[in-house]
N, C-alpha and C. Protein backbone atom coordinates (compact mmCIF):
# COMPACT_ATOMS: atom_id res chain seq x y z
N UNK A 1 58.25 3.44 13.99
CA UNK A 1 58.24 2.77 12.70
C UNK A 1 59.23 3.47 11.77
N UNK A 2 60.28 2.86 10.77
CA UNK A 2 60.91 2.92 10.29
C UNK A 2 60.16 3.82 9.44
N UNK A 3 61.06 4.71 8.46
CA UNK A 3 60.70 5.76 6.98
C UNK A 3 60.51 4.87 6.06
N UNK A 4 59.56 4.74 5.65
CA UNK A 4 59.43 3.02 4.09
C UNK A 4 59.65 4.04 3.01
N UNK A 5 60.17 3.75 1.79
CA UNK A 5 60.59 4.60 0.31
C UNK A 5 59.23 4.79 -0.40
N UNK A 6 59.15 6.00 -1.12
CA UNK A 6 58.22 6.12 -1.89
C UNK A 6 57.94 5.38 -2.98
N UNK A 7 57.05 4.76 -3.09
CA UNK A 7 56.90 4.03 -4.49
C UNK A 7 56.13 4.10 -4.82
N UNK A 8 56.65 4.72 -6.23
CA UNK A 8 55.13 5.37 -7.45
C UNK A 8 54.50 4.08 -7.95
N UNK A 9 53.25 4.51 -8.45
CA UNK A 9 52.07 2.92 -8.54
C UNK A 9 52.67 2.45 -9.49
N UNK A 10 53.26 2.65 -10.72
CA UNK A 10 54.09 1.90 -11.25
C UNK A 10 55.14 0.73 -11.19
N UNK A 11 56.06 1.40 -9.62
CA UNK A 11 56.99 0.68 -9.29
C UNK A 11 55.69 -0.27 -8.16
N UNK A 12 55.04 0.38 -7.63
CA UNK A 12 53.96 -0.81 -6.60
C UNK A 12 53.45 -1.80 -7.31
N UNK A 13 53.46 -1.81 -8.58
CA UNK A 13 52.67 -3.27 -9.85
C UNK A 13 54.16 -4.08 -9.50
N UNK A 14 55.08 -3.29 -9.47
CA UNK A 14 56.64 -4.52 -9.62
C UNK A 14 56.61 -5.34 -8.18
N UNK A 15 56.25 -4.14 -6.95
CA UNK A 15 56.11 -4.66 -6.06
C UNK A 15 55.29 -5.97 -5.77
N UNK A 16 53.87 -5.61 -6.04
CA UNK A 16 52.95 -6.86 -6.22
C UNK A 16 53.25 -8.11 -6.50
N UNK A 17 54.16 -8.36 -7.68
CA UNK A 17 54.43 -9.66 -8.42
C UNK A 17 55.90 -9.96 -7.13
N UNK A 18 57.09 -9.01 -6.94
CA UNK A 18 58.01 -9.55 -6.31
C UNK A 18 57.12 -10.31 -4.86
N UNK A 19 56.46 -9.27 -3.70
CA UNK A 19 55.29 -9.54 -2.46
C UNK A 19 55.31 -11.02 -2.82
N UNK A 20 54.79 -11.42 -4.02
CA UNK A 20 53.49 -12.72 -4.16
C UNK A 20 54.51 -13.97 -4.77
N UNK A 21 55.66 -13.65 -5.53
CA UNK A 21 56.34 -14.57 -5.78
C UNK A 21 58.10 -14.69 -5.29
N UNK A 22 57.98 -13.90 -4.29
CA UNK A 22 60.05 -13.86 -3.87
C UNK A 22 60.26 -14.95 -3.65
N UNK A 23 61.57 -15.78 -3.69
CA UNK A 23 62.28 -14.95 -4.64
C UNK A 23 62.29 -15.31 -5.83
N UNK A 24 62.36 -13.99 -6.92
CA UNK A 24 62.18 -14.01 -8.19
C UNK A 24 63.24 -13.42 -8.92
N UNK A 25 63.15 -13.81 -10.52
CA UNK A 25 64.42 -13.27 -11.06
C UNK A 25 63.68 -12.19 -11.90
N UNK A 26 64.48 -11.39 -12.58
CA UNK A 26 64.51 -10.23 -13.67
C UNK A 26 63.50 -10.80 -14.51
N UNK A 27 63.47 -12.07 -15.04
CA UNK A 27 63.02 -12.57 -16.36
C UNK A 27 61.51 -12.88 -15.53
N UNK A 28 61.18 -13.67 -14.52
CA UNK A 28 59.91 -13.73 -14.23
C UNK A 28 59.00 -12.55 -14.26
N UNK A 29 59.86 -11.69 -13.56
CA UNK A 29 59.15 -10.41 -13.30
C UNK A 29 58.89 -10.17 -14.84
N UNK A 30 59.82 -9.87 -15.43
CA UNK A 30 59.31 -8.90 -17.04
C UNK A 30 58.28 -9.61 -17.58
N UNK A 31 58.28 -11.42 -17.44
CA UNK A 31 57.08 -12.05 -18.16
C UNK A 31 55.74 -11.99 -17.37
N UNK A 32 55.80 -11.88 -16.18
CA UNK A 32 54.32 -11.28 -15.62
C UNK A 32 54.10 -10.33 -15.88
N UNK A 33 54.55 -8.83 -16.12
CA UNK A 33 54.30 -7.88 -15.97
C UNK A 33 54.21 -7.67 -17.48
N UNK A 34 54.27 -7.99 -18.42
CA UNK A 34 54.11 -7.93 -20.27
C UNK A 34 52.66 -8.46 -20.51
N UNK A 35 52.46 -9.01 -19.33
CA UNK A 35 51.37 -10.04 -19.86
C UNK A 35 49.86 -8.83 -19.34
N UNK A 36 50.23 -7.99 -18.06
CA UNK A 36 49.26 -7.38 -17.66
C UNK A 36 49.85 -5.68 -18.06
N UNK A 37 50.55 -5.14 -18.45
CA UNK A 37 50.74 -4.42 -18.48
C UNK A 37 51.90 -3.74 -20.47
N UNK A 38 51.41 -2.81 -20.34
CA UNK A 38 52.16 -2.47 -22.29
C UNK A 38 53.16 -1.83 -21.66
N UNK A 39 53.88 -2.28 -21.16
CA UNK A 39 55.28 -1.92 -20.42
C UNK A 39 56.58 -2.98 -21.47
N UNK A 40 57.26 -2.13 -21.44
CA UNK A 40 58.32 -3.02 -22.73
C UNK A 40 59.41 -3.33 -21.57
N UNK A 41 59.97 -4.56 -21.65
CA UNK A 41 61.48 -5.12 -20.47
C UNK A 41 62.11 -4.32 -19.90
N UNK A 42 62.48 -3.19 -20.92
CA UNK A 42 63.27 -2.17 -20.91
C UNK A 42 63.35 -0.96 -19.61
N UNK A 43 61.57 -0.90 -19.71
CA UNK A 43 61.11 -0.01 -18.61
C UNK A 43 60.61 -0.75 -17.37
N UNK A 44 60.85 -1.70 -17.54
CA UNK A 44 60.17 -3.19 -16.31
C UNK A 44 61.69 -3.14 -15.38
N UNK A 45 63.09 -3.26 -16.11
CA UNK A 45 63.86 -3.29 -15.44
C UNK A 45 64.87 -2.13 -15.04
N UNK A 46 63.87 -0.82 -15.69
CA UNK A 46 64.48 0.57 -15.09
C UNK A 46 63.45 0.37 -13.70
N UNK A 47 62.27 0.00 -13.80
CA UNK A 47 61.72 0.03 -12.32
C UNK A 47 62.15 -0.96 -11.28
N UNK A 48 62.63 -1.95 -11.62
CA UNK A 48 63.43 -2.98 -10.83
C UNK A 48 64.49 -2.05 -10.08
N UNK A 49 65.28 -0.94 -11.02
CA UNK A 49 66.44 -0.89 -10.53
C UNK A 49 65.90 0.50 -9.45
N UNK A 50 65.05 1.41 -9.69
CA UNK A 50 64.54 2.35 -9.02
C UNK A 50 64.13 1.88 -7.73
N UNK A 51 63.88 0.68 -7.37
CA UNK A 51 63.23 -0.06 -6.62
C UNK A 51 64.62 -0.35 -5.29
N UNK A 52 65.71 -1.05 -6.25
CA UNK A 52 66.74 -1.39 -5.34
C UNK A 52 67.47 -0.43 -4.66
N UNK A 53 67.49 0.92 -5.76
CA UNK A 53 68.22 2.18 -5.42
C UNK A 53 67.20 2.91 -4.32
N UNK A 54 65.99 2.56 -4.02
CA UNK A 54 65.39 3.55 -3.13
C UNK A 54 64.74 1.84 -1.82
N UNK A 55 65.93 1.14 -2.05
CA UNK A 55 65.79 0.21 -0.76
C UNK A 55 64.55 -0.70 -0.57
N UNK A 56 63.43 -0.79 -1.76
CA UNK A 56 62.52 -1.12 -1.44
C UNK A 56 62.76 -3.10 -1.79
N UNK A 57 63.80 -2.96 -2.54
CA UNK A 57 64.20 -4.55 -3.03
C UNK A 57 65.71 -4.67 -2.83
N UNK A 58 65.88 -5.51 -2.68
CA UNK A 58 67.76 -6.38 -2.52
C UNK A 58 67.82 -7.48 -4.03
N UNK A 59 68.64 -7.98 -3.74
CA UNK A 59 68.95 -9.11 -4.99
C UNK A 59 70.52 -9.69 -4.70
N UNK A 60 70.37 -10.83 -4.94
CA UNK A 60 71.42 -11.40 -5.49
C UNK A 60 71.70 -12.29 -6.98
N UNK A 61 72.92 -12.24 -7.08
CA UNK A 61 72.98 -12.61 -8.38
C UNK A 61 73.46 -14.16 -8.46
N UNK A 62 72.36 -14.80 -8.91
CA UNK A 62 73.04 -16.68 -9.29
C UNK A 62 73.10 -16.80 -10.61
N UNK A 63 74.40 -16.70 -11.15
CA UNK A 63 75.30 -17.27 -11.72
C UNK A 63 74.73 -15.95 -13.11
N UNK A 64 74.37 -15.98 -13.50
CA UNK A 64 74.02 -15.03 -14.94
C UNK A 64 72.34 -14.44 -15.04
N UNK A 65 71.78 -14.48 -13.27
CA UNK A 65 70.71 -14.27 -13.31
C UNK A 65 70.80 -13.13 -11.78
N UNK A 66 70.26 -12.29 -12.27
CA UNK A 66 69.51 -11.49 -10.75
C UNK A 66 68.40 -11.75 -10.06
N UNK A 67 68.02 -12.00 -8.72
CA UNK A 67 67.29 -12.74 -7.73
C UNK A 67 66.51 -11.82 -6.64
N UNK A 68 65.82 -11.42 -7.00
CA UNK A 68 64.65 -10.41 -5.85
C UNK A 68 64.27 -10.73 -4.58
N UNK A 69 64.25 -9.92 -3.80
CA UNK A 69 63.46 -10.21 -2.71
C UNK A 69 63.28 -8.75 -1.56
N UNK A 70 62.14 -8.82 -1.60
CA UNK A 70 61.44 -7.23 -0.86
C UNK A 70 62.12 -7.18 0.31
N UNK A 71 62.37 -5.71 0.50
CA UNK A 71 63.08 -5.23 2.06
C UNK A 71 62.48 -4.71 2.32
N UNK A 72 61.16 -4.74 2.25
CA UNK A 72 59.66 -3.85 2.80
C UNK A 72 58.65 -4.66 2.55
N UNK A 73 57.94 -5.36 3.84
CA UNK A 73 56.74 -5.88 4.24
C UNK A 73 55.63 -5.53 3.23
N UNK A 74 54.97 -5.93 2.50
CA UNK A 74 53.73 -5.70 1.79
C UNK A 74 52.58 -5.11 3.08
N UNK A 75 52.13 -5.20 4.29
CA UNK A 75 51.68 -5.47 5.11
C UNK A 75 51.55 -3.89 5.40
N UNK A 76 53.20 -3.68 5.80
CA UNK A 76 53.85 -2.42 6.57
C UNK A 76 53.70 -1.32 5.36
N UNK A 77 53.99 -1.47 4.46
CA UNK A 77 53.69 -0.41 3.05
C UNK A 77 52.44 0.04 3.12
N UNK A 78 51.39 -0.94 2.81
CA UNK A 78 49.99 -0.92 2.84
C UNK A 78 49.61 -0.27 4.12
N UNK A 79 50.11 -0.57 5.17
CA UNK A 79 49.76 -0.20 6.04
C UNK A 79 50.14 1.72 5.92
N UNK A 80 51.08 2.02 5.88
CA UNK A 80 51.46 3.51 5.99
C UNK A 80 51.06 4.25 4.72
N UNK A 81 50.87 3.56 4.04
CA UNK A 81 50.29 3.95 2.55
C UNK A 81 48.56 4.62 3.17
N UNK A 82 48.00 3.10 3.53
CA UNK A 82 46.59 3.67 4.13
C UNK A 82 46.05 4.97 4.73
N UNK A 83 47.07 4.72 5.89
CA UNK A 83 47.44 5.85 7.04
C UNK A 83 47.59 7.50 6.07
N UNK A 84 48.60 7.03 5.42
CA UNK A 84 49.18 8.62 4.52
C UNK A 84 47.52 8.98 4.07
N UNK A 85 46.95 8.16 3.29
CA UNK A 85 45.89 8.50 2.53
C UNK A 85 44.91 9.18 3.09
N UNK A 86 44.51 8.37 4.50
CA UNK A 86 43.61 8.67 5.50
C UNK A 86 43.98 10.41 5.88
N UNK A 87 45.26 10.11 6.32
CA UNK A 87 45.55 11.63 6.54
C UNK A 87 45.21 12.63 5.81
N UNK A 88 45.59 12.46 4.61
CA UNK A 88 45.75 13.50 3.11
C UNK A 88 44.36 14.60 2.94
N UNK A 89 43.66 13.69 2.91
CA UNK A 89 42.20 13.32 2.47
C UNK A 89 41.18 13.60 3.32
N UNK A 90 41.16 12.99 4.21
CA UNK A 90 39.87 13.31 5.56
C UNK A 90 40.69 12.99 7.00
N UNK A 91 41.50 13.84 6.41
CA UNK A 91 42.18 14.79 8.23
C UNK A 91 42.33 13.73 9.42
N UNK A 92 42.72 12.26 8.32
CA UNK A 92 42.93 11.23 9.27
C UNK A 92 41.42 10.34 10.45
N UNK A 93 40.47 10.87 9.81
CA UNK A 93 39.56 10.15 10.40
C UNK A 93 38.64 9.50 9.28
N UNK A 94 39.00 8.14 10.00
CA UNK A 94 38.46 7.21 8.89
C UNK A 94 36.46 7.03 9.19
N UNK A 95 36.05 8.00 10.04
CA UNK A 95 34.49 8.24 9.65
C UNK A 95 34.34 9.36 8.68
N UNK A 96 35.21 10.45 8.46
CA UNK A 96 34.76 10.97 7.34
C UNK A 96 35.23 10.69 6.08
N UNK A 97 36.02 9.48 5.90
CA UNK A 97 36.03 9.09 4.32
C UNK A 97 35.15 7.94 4.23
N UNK A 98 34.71 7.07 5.60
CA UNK A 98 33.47 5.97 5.64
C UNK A 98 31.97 7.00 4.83
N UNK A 99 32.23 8.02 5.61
CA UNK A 99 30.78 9.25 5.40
C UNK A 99 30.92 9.53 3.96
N UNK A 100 31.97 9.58 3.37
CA UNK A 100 32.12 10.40 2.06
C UNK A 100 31.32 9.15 1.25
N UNK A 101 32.46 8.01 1.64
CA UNK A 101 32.01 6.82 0.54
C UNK A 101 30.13 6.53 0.53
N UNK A 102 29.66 6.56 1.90
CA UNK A 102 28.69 6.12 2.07
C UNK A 102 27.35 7.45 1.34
N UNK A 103 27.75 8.63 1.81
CA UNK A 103 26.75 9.60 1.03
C UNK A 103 26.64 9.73 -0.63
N UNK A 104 28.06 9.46 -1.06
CA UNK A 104 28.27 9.20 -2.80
C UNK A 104 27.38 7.82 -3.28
N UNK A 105 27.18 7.33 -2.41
CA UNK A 105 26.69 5.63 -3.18
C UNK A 105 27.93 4.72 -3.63
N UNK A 106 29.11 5.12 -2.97
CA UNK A 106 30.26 4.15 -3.38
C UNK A 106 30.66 3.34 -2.89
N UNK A 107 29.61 2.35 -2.04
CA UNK A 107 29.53 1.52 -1.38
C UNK A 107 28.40 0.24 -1.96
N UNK A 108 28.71 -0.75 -2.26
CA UNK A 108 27.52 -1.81 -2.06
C UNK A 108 26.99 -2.08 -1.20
N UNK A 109 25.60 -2.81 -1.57
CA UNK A 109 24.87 -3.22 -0.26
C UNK A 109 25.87 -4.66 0.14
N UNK A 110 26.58 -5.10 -0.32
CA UNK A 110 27.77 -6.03 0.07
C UNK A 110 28.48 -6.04 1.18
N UNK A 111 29.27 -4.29 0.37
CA UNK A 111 30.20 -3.92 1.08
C UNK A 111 29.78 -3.37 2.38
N UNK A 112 28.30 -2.78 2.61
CA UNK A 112 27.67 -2.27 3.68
C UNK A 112 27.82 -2.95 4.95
N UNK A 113 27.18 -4.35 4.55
CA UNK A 113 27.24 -5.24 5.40
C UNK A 113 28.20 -6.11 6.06
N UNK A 114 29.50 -6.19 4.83
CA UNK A 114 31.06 -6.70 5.57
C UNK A 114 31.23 -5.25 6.85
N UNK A 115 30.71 -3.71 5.99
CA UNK A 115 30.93 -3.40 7.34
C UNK A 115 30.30 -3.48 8.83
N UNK A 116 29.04 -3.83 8.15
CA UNK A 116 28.76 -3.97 9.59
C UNK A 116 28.98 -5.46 10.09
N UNK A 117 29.08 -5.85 9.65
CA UNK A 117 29.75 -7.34 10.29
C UNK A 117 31.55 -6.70 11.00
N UNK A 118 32.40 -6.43 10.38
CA UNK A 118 33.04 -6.22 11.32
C UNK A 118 32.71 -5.22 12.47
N UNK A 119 31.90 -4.10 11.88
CA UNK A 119 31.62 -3.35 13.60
C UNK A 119 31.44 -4.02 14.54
N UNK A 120 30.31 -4.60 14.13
CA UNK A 120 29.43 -6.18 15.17
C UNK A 120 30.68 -6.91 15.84
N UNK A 121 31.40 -7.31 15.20
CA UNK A 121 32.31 -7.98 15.81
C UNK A 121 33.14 -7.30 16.26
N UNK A 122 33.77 -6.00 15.98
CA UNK A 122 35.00 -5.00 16.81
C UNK A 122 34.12 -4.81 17.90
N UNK A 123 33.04 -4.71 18.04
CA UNK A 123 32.07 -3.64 19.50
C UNK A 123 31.92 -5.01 20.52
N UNK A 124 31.81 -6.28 20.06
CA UNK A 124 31.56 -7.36 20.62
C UNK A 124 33.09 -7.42 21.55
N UNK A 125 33.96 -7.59 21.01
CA UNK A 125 35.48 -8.04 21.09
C UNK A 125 36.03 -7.02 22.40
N UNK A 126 35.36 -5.33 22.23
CA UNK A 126 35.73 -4.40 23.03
C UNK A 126 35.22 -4.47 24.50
N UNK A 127 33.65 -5.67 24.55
CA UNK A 127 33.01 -5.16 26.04
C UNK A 127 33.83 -5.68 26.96
């Protein structure tokens, strides 16, 4: 797997809106991101450009407008993002950050049960 660029959670909010709407211009982006965030244009399109300079976005330009579009999978980010975390944190085994969440109470009885619904179904899938 390829090296994906670091992107601080800041620049990952820019990510989000480009992911969900490519391709997009400068001006969409700044008006979604004003609306959820006290971020002024100014600093919306220093993270645009941090973004292109560390490969995580491309663009082209139509006619008096700049045009986005991600050079990194939302999927594949998330994915190595996870992984990094898992690692960081509980030494890469995802039963002792399941154990952490579950002894803290930071789990719903919701969320309990989506997990055990997928166990049920991963242990089913494996015989």
């Amino acid at each position: 797997m390829r090296p994906l660029p670091q992107i601080s959670e800041a620049e990952f909010e820019v990510m989000k809106i480009v992911w969900k709407f490519a391709p997009i211009n400068t001006n969409e982006i700044t008006e979604r991101l004003v609306k959820t965030t006290t971020w002024s244009p100014k600093t919306i399109q220093t993270l645009i450009k941090r973004l292109v300079t560390k490969g995580a976005l491309t663009y082209e330009k139509q006619s008096r407008v700049f045009v986005y579009t991600p050079l990194v999978a939302e999927q594949e980010y998330v994915s190595q993002e996870s992984h990094s975390f898992l690692k960081r944190f509980y030494g890469g085994e995802l039963s002792a950050m399941l154990s952490a969440y579950i002894e803290n109470d930071q789990l719903s009885g919701d969320e309990l049960e989506k997990l055990r619904a997928l166990l049920s179904k991963d242990s089913i899938s494996k015989r």
